[in-house]
Protein backbone atom coordinates (compact mmCIF):
# COMPACT_ATOMS: atom_id res chain seq x y z
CA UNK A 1 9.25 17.12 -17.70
CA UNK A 2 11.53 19.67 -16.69
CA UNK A 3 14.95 18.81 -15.39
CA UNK A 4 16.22 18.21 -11.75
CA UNK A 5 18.85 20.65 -10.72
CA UNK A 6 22.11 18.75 -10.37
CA UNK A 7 23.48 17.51 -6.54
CA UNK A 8 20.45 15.52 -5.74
CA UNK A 9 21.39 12.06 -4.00
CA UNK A 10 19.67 9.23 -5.48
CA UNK A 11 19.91 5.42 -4.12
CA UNK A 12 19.68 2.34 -5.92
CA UNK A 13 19.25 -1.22 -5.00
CA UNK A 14 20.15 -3.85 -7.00
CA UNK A 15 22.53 -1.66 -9.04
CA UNK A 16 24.79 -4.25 -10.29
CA UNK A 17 23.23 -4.93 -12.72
CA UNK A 18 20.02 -4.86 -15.00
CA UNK A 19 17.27 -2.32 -14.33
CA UNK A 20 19.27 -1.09 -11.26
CA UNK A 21 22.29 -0.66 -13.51
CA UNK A 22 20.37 1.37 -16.10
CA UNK A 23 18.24 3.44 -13.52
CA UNK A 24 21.15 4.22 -11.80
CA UNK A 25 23.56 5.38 -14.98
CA UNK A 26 20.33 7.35 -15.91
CA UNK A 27 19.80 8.72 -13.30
CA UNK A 28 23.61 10.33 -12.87
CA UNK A 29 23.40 11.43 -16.56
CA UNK A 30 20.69 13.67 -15.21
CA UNK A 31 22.77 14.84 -12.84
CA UNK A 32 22.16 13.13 -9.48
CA UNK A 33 24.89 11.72 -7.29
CA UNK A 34 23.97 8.03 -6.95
CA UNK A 35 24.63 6.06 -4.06
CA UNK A 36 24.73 2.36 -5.74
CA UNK A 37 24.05 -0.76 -3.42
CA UNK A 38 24.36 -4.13 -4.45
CA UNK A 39 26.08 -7.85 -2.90
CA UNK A 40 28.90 -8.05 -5.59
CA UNK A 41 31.99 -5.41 -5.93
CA UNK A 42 32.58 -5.69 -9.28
CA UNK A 43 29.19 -5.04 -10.78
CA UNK A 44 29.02 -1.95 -8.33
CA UNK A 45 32.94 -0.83 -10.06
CA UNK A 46 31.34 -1.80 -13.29
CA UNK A 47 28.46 0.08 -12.89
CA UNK A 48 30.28 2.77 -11.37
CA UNK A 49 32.59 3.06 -14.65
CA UNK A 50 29.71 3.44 -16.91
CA UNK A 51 28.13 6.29 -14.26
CA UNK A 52 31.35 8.14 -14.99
CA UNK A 53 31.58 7.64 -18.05
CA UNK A 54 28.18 8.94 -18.49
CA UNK A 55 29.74 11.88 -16.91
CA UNK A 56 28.13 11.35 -13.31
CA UNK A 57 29.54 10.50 -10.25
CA UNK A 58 28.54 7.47 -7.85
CA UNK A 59 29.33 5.74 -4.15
CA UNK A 60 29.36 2.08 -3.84
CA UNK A 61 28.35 0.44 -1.04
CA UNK A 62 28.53 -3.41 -1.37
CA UNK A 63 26.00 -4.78 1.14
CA UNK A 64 24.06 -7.84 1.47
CA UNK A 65 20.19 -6.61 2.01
CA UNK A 66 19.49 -9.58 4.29
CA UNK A 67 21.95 -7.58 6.95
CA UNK A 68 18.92 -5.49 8.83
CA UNK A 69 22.20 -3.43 10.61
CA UNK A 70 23.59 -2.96 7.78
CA UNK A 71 21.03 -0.90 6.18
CA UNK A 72 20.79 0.83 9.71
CA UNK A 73 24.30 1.83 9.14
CA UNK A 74 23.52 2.88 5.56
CA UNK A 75 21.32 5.87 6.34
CA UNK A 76 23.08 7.20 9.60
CA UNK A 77 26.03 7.27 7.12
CA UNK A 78 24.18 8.90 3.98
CA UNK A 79 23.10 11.13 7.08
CA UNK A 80 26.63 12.30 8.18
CA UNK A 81 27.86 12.98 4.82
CA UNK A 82 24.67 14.50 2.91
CA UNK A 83 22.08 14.94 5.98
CA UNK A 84 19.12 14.05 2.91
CA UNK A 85 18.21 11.42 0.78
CA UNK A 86 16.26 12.90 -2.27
CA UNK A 87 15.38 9.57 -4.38
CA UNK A 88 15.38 5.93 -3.26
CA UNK A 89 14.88 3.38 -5.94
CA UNK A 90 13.53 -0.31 -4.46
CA UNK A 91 14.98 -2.21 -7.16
CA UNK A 92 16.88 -5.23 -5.51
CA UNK A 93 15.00 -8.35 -5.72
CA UNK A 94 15.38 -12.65 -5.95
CA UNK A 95 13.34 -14.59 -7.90
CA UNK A 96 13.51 -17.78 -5.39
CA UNK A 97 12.64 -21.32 -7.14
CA UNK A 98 9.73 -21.88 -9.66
CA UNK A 99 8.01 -24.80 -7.83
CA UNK A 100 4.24 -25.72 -5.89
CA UNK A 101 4.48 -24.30 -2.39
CA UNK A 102 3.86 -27.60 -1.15
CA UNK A 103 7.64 -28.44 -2.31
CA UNK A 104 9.23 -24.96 -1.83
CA UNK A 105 11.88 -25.33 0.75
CA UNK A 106 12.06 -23.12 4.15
CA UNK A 107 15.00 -21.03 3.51
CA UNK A 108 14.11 -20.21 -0.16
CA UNK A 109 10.81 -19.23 0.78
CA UNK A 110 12.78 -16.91 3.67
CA UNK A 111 15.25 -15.66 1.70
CA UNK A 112 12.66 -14.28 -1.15
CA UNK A 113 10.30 -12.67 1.84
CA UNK A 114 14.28 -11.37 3.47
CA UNK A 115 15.25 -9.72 0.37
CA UNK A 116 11.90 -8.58 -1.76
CA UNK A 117 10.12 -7.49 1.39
CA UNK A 118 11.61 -6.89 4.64
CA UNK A 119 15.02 -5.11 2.91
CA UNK A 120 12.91 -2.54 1.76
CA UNK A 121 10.89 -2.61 4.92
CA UNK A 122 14.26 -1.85 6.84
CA UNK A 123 15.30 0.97 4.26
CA UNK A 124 11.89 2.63 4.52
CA UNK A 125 12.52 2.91 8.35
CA UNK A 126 16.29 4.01 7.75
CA UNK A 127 15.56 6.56 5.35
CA UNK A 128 12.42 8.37 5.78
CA UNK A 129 14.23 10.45 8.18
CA UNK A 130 16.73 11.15 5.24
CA UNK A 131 13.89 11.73 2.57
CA UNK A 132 11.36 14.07 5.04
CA UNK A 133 15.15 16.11 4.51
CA UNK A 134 14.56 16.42 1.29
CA UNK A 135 12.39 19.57 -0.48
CA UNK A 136 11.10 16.64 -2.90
CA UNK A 137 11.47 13.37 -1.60
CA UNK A 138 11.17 10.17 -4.20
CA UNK A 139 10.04 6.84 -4.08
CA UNK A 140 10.01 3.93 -6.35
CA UNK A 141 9.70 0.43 -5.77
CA UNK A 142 9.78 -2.18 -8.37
CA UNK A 143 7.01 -4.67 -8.44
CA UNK A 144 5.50 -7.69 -11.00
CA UNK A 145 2.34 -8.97 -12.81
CA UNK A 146 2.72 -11.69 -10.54
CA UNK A 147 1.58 -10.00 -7.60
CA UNK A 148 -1.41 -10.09 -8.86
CA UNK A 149 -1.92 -13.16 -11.66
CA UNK A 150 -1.40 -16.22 -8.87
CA UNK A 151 0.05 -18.01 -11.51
CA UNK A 152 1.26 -21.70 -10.11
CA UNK A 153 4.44 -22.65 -9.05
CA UNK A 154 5.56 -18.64 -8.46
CA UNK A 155 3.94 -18.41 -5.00
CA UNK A 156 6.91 -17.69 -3.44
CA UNK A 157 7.60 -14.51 -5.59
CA UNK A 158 4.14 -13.58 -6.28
CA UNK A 159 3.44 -13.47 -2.27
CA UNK A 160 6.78 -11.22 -1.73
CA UNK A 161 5.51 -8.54 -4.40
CA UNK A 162 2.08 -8.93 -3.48
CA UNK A 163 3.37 -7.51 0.03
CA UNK A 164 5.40 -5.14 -1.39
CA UNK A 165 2.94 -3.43 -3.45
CA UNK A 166 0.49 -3.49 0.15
CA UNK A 167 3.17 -1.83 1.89
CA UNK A 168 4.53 0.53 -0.36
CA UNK A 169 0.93 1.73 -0.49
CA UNK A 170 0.93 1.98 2.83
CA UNK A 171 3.83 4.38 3.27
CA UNK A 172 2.39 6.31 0.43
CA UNK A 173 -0.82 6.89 2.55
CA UNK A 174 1.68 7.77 5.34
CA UNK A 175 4.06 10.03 3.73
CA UNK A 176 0.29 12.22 1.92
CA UNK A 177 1.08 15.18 4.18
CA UNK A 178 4.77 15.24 3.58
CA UNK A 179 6.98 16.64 0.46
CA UNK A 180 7.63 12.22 -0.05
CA UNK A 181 5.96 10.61 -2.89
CA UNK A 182 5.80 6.79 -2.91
CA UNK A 183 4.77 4.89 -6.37
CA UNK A 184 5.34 1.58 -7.85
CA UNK A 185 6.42 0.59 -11.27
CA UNK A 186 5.85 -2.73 -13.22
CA UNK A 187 8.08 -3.08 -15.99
CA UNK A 188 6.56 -6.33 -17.56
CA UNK A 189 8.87 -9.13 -19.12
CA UNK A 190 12.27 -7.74 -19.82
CA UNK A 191 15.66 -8.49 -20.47
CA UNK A 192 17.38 -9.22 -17.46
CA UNK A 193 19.49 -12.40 -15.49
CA UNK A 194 15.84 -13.07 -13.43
CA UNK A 195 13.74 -13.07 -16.48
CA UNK A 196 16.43 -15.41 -18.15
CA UNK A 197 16.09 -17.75 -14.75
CA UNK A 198 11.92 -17.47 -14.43
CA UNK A 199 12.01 -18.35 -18.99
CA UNK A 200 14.93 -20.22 -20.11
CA UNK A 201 13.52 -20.71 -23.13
CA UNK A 202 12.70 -17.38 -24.27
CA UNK A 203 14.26 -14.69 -27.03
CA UNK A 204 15.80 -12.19 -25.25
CA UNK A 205 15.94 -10.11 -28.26
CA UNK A 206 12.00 -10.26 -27.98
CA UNK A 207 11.88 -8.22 -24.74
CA UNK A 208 12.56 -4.35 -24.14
CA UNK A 209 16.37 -3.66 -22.39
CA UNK A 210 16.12 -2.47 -19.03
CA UNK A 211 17.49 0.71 -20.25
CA UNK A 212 14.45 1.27 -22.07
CA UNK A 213 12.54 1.40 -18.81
CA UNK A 214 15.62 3.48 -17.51
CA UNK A 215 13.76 7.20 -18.59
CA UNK A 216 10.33 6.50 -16.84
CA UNK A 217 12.17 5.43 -13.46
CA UNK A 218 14.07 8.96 -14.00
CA UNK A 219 10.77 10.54 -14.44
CA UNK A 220 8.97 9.27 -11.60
CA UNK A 221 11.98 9.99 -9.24
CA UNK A 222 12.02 13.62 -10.44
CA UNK A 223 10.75 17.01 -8.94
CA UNK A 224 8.11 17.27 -11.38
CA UNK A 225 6.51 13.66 -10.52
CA UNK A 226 3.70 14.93 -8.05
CA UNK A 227 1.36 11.40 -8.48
CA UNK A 228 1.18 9.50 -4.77
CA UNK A 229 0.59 5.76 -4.18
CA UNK A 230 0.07 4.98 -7.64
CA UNK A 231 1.24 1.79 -9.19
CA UNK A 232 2.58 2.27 -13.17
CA UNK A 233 2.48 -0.46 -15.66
CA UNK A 234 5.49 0.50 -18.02
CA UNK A 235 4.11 -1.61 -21.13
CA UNK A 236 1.11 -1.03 -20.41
């Protein structure tokens, strides 16, 4: 892979923390500005600290997803200062509550769909103006195994990334005749606060760090990724 010339503008949801944090510190050590999104302010300054440390340079923007305006003001701003967007990462997502769907409550079940599907739903139509700017425009959402395993009591989560993956693939199919490549990425079980949540129980020091998975996220939001609407298994 060859390497991205510096100054591209990346976004990350979910940059906090966990594979956000690590996609997004990767992604300024290879020289992009990052633009890192995410509900709490100090993950974003500690995130931010390790971007320049990494010798990279970052803008927070503390949002809550769930705010549809918000993320309307988000690109006509990334618009005014940049007038591109070159890489959007789809990171940001809730796990909801392990139960049957029988016993699931309303607003968990509407939060989940709120943050793992219609957030990125709302960035797609705020920044595909910003990306068709772009000579090489980048997609990546995140997905899971269980959008496809309907294992029990994880309806709630499997039907969010189930929709994802459907409508990422649909924007892929969309963007075909444009410079905009749209994949997905499944990193499997790994060592981060949701995987802790979904498997109390479980070694942490059994699963790969997020900033393992940090170099393939760099790779498929780079110039040299060409592959459309395909969806990656990382431990595969």
């Amino acid at each position: 892979m060859t390497a991205d010339p510096p100054g591209r503008i990346a976004l990350v949801t979910g940059a906090s923390r966990g594979i956000g944090r690590a996609a997004a510190i990767a992604l300024a050590e290879a020289g992009a500005h990052v633009i890192l999104v995410a509900r709490t302010v100090g993950g974003l300054e500690e995130t931010d600290d390790a971007v320049q440390k990494a010798g990279g340079t970052a803008t927070l923007v503390p949002m809550n997803l769930r705010d549809g305006d918000a993320i309307d003001r988000l690109g006509a701003s990334i618009f005014e200062r940049w007038g591109r967007l070159d890489a959007f990462l789809g990171n940001a997502g809730v796990l909801g509550q392990l139960t049957p769907l029988a016993h699931l409550e309303p607003k968990t079940f509407q939060e989940v769909l709120e943050v793992n599907v219609t957030a990125n739903w709302r960035l797609i139509r705020s920044l595909d103006p910003l990306l068709r700017q772009s000579d090489a425009g980048r997609v990546l959402f995140v997905t899971s195994g269980a959008a496809r395993k309907h294992t029990a009591f994880w309806g709630a989560y499997a039907v969010s990334k189930a929709a994802l993956e459907s409508m990422a693939l649909t924007y892929a199919a969309e963007c075909e005749p444009t410079n905009i490549k749209v994949n997905l990425i499944n990193p499997g079980p790994m060592r981060t606060a949701m995987r802790k949540k979904a498997m109390p129980g479980e070694d942490p020091a059994t699963l790969p760090a997020p900033e393992n998975l940090a170099p393939r996220i760099v790779e498929m939001l780079s110039l040299s990724f060409t592959q459309n609407g395909t969806s990656i298994n990382f431990q595969s």
